[in-house]
Protein backbone atom coordinates (compact mmCIF):
# COMPACT_ATOMS: atom_id res chain seq x y z
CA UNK A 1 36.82 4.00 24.34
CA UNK A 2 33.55 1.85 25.21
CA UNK A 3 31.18 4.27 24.59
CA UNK A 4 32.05 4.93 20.64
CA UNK A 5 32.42 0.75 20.47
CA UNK A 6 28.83 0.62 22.24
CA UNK A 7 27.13 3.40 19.14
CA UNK A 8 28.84 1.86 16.90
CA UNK A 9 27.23 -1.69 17.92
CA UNK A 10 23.78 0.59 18.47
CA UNK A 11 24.40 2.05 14.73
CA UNK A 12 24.85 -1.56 13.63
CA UNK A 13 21.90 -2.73 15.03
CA UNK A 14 19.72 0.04 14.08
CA UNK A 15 20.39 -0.60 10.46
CA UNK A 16 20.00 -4.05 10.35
CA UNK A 17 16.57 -3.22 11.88
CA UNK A 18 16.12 -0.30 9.68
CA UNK A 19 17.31 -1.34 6.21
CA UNK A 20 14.71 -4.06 5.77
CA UNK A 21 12.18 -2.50 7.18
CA UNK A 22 12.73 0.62 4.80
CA UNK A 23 13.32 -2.12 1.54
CA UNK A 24 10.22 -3.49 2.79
CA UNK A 25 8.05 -0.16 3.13
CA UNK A 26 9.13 0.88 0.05
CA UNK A 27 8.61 -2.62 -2.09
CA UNK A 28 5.07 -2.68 -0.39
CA UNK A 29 4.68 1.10 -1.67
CA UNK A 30 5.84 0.17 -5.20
CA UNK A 31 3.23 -2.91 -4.96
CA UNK A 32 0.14 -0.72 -4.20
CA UNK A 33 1.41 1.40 -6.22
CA UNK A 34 0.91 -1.40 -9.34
CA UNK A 35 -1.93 -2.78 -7.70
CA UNK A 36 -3.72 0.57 -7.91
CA UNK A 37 -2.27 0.70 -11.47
CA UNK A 38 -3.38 -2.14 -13.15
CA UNK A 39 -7.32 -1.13 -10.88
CA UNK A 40 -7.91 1.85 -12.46
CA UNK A 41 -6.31 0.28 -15.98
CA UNK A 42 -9.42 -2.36 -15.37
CA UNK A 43 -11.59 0.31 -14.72
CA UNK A 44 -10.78 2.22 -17.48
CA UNK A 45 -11.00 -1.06 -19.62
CA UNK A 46 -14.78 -1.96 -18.14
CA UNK A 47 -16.23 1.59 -18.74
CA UNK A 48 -14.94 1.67 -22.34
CA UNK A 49 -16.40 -1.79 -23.07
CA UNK A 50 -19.44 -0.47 -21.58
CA UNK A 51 -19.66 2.50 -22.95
CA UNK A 52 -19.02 0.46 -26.29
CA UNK A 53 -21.59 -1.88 -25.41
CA UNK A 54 -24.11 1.09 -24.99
CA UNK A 55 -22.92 2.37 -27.94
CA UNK A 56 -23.59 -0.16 -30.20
């Protein structure tokens, strides 16, 4: 009977270990993600004021 108590206890642990760190890979993800986002949004921004700039 102690070994299913002792993976249980291991299973426990692991995913209070695991769980965060996943949430926490994944929100970091999502944030570079955005962060890249709203770059090549400024990017795209910046060239078409330049180009306007040229333009006119």
């Amino acid at each position: 009977m102690k070994k299913p108590v002792m993976m249980e206890t291991m299973n426990g642990i692991l995913a209070v270990i695991v769980v965060p760190v996943v949430v926490g890979a994944v929100v970091v993800a999502g944030t570079k993600i955005v962060v890249v986002g709203a770059v090549v949004v400024g990017a795209v921004v910046v060239g078409a004021v330049v180009v306007g700039a040229v333009v006119v």
